[in-house]
PDB file of N, CA and C in Angstrom:
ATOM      1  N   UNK A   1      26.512  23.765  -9.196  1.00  0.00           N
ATOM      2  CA  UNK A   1      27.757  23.886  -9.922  1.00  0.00           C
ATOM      3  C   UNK A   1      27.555  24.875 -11.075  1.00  0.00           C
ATOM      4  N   UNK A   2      28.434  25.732 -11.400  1.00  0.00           N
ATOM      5  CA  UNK A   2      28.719  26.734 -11.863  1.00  0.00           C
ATOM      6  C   UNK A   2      28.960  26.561 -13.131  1.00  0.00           C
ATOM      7  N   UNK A   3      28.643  27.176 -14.636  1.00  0.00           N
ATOM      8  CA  UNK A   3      29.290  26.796 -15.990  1.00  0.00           C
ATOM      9  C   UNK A   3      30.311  27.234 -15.709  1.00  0.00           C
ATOM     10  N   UNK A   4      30.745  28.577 -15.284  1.00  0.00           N
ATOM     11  CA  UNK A   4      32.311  29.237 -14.806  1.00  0.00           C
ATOM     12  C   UNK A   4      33.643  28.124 -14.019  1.00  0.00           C
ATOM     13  N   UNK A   5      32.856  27.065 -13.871  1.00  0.00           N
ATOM     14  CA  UNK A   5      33.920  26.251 -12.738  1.00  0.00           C
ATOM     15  C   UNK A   5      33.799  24.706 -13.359  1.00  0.00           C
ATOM     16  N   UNK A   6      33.250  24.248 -14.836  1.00  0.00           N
ATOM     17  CA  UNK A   6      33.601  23.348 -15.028  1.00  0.00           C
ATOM     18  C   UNK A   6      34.785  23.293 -15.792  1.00  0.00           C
ATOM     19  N   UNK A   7      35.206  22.277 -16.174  1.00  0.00           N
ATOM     20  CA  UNK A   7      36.553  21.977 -16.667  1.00  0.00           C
ATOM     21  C   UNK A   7      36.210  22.519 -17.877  1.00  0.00           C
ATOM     22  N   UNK A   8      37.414  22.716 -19.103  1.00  0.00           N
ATOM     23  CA  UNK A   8      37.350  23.263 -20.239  1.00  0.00           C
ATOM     24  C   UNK A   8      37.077  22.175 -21.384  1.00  0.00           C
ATOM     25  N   UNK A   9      37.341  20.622 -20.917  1.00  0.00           N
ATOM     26  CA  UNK A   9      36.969  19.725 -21.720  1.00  0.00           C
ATOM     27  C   UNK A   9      35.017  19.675 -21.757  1.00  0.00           C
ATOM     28  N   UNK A  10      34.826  19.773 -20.668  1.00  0.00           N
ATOM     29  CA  UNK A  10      33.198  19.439 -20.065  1.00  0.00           C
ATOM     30  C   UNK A  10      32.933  20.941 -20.521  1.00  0.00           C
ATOM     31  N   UNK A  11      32.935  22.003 -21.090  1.00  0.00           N
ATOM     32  CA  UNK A  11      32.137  23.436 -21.307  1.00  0.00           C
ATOM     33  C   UNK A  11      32.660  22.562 -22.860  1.00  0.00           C
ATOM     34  N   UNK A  12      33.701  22.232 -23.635  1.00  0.00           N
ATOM     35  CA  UNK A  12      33.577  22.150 -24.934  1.00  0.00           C
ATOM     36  C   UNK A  12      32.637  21.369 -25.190  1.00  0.00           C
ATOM     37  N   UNK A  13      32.117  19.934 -24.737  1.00  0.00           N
ATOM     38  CA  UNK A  13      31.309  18.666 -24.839  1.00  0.00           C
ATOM     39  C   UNK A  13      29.863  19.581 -25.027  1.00  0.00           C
ATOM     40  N   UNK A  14      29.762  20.732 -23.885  1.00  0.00           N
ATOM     41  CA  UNK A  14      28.594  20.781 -23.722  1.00  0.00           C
ATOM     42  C   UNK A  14      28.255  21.945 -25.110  1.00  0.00           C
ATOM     43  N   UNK A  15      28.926  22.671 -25.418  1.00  0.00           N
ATOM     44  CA  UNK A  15      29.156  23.669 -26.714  1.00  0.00           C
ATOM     45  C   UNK A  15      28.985  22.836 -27.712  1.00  0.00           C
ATOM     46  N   UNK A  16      29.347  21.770 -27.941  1.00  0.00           N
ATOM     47  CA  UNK A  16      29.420  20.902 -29.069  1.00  0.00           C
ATOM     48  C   UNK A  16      28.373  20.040 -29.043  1.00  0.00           C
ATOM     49  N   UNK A  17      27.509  19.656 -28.016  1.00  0.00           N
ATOM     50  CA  UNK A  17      26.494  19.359 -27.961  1.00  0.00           C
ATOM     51  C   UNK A  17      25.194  20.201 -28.058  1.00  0.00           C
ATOM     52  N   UNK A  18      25.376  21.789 -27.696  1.00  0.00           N
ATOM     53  CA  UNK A  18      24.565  22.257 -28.242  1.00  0.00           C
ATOM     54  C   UNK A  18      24.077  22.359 -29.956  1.00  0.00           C
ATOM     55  N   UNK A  19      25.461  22.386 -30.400  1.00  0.00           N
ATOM     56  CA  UNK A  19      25.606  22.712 -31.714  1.00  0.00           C
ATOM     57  C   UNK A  19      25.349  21.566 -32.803  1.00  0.00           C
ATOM     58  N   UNK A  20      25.307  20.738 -31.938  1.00  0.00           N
ATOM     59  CA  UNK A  20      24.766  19.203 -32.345  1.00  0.00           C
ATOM     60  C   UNK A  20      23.040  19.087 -32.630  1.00  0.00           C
ATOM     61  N   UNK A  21      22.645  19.501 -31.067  1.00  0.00           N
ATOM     62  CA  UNK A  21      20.851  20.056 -31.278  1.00  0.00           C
ATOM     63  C   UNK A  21      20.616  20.408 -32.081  1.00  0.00           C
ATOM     64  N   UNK A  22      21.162  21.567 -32.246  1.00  0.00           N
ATOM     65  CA  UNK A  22      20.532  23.259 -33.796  1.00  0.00           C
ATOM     66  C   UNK A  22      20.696  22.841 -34.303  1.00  0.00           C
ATOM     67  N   UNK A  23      21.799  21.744 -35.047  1.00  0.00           N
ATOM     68  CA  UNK A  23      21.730  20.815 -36.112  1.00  0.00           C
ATOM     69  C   UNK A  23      21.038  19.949 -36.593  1.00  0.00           C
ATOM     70  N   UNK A  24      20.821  19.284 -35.507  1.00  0.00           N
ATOM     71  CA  UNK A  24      19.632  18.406 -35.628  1.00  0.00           C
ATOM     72  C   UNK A  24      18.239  18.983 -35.715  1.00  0.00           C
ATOM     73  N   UNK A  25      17.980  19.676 -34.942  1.00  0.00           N
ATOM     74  CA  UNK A  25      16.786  20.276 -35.231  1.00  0.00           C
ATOM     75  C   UNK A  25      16.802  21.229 -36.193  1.00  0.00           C
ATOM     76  N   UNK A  26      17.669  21.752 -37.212  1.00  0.00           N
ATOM     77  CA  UNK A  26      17.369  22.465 -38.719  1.00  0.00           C
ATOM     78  C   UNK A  26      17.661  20.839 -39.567  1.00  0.00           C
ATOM     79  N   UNK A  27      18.044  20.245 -39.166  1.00  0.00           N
ATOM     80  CA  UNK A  27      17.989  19.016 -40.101  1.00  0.00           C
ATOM     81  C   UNK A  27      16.167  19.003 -40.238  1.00  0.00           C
ATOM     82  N   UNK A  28      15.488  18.108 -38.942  1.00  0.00           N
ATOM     83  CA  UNK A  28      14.498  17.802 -39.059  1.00  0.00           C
ATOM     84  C   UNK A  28      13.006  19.025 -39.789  1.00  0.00           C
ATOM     85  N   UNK A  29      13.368  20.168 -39.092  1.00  0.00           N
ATOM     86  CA  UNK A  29      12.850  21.031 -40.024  1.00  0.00           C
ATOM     87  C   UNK A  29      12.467  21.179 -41.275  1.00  0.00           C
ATOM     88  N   UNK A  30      13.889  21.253 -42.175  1.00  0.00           N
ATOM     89  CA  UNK A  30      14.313  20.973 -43.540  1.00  0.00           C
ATOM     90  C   UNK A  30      13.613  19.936 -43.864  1.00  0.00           C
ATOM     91  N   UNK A  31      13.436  18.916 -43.277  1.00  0.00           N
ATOM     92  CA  UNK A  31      12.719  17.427 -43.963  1.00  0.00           C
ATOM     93  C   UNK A  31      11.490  17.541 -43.841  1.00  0.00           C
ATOM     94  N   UNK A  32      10.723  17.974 -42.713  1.00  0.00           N
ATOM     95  CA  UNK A  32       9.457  18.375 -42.734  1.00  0.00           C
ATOM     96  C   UNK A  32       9.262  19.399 -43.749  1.00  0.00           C
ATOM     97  N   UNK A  33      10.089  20.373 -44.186  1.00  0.00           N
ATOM     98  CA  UNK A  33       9.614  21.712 -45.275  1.00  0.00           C
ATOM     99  C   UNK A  33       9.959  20.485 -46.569  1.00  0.00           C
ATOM    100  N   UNK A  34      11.115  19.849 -46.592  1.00  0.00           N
ATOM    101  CA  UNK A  34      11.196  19.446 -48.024  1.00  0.00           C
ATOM    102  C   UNK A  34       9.835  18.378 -48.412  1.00  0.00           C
ATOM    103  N   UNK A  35       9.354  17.692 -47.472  1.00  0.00           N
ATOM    104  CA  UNK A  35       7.997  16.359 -47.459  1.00  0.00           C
ATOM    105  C   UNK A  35       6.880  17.456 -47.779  1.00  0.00           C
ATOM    106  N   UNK A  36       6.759  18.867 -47.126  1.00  0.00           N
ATOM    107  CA  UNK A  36       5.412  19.326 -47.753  1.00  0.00           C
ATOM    108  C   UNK A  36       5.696  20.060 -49.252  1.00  0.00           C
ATOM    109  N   UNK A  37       7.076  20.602 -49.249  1.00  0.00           N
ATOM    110  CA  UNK A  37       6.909  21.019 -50.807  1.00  0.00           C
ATOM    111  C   UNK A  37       6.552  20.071 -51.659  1.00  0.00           C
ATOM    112  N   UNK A  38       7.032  18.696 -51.694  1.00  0.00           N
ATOM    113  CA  UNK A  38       7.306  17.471 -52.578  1.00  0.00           C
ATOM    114  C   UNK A  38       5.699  17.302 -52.713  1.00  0.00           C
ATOM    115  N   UNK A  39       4.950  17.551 -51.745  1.00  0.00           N
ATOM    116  CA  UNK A  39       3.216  17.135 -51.472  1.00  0.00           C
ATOM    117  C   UNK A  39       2.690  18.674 -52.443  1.00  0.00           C
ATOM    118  N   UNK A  40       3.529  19.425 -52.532  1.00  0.00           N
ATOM    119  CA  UNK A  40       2.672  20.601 -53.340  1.00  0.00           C
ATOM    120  C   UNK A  40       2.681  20.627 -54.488  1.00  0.00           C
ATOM    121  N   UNK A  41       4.381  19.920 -55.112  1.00  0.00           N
ATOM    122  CA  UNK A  41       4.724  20.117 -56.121  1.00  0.00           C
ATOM    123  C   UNK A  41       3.856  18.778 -57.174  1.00  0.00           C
ATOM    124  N   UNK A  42       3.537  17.642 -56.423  1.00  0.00           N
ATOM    125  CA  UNK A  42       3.078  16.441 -56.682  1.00  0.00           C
ATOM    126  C   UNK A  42       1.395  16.941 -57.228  1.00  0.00           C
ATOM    127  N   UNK A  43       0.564  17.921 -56.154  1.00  0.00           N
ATOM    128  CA  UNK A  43      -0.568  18.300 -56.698  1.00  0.00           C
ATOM    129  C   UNK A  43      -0.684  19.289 -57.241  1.00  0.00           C
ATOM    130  N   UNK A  44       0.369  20.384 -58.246  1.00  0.00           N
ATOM    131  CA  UNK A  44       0.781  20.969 -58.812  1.00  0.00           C
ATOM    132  C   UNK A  44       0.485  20.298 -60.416  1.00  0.00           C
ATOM    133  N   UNK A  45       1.488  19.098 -60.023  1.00  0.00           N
ATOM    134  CA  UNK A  45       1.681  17.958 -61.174  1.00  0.00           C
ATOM    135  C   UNK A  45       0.361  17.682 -61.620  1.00  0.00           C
ATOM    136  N   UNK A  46      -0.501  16.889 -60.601  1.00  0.00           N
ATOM    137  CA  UNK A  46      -1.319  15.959 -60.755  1.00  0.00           C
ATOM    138  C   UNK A  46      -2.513  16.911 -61.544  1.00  0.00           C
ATOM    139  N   UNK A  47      -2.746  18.259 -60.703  1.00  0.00           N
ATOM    140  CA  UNK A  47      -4.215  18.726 -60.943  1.00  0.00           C
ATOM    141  C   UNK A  47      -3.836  20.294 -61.654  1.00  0.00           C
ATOM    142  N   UNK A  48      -2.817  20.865 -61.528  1.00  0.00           N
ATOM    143  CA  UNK A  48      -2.884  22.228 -62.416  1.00  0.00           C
ATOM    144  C   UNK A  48      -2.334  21.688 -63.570  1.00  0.00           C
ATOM    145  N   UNK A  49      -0.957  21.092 -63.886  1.00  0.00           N
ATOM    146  CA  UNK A  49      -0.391  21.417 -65.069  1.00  0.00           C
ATOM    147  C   UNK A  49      -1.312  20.778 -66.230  1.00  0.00           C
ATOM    148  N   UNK A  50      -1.905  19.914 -65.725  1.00  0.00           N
ATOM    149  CA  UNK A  50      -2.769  19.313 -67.105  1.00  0.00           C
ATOM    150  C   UNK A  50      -3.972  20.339 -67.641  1.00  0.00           C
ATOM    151  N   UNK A  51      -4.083  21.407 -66.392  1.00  0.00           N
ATOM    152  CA  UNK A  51      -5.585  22.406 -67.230  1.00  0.00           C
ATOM    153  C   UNK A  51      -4.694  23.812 -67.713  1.00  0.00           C
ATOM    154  N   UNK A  52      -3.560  23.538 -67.050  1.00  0.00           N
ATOM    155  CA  UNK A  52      -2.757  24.858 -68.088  1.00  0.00           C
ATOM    156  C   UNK A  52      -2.355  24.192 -69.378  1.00  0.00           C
ATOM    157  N   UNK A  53      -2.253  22.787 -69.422  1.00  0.00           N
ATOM    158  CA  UNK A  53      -1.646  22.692 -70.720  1.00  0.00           C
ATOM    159  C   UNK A  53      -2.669  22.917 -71.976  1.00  0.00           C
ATOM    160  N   UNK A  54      -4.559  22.288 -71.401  1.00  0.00           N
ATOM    161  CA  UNK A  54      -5.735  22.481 -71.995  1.00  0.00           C
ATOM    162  C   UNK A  54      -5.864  23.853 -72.228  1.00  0.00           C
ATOM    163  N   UNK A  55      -5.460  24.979 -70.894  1.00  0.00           N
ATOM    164  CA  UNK A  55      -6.021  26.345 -71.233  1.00  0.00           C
ATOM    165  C   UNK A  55      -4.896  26.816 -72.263  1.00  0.00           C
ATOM    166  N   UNK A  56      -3.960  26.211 -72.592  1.00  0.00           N
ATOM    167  CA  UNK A  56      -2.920  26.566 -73.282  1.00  0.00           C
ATOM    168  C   UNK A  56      -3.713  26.129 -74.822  1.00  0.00           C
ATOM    169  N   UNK A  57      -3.461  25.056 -75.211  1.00  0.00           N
ATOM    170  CA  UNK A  57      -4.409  24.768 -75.814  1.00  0.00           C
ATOM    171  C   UNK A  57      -5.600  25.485 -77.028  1.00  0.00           C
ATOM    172  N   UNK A  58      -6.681  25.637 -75.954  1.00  0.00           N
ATOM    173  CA  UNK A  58      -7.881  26.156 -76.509  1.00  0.00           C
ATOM    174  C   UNK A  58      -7.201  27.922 -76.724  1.00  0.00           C
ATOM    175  N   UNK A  59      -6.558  28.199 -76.519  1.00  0.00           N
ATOM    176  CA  UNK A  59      -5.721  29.575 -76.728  1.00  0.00           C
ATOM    177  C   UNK A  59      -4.850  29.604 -77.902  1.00  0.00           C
ATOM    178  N   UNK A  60      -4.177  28.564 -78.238  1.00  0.00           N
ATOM    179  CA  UNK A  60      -3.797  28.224 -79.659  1.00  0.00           C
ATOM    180  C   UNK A  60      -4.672  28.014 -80.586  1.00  0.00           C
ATOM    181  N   UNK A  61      -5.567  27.293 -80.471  1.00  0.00           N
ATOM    182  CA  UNK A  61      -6.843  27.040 -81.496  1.00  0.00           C
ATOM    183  C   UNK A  61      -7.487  27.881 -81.884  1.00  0.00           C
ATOM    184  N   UNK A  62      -7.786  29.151 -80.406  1.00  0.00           N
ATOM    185  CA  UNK A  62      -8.299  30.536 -80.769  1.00  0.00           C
ATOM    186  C   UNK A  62      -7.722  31.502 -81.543  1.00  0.00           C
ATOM    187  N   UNK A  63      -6.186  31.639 -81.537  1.00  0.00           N
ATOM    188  CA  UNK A  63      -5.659  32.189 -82.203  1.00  0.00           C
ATOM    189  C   UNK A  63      -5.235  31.300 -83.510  1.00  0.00           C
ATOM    190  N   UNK A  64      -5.577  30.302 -84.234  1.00  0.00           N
ATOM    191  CA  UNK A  64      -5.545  29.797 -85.343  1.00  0.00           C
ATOM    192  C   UNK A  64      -6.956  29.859 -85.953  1.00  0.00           C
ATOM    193  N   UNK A  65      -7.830  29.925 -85.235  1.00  0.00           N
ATOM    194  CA  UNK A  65      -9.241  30.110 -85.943  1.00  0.00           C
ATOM    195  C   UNK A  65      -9.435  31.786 -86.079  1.00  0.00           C
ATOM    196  N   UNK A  66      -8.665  32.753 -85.191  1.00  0.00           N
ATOM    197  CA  UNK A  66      -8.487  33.903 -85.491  1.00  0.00           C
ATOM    198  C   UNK A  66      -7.778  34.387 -87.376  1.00  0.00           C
ATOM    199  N   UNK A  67      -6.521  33.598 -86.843  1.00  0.00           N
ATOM    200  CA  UNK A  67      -5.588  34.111 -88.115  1.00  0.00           C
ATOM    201  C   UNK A  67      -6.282  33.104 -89.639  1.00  0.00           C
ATOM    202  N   UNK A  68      -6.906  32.632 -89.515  1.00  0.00           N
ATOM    203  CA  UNK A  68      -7.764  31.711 -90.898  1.00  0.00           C
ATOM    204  C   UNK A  68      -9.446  32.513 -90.754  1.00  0.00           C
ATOM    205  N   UNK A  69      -9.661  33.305 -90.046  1.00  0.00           N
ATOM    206  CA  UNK A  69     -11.118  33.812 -90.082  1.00  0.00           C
ATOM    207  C   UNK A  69     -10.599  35.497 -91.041  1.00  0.00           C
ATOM    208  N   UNK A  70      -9.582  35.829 -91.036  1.00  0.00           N
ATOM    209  CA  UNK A  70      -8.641  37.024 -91.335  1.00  0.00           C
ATOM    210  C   UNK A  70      -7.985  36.795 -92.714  1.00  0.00           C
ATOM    211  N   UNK A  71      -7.736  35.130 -92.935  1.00  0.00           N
ATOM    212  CA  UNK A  71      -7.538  35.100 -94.218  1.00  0.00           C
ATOM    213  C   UNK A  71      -8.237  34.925 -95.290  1.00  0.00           C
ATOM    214  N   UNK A  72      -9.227  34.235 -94.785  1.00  0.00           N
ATOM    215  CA  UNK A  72     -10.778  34.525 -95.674  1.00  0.00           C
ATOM    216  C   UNK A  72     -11.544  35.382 -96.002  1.00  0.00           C
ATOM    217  N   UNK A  73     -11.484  36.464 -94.961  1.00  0.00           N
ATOM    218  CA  UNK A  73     -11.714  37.718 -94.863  1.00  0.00           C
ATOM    219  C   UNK A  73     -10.839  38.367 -95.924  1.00  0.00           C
ATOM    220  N   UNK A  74      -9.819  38.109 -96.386  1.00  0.00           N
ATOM    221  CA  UNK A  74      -8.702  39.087 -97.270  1.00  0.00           C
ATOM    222  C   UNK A  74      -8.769  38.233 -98.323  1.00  0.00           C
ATOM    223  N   UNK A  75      -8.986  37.246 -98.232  1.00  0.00           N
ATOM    224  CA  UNK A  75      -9.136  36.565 -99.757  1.00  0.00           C
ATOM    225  C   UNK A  75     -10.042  36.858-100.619  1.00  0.00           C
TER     226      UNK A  75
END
């Protein structure tokens, strides 16, 4: 049997069921991409932001032991 020779109700079902798939399957996609970002952003959290906030940090201290090594120096 022919797609050309089924009825026009049975070619819409089957159009609308395709379009149902691609849907579903960019759904499931999307959830698999959104579960590994959430896993990147979590060890992002856990293990960088706390040594940027330290390297942040010891970079302030450097530049305060800079600008007081400069004022002693001029005093």
């Amino acid at each position: 049997m022919k797609f050309r020779d089924l009825k026009l109700g049975t070619k819409q079902i089957i159009g609308f069921g395709c379009i149902l798939l691609i849907m579903a399957g960019v759904n499931v996609f999307s959830i698999h991409k959104m579960t590994q970002l959430k896993i990147e952003i979590d060890e992002i959290s856990r293990n960088w932001l706390p040594r940027a906030l330290a390297i942040s940090d010891i970079n302030k201290n450097t530049a305060d032991f800079r600008i007081k090594q400069l004022q002693y120096a001029f005093a």
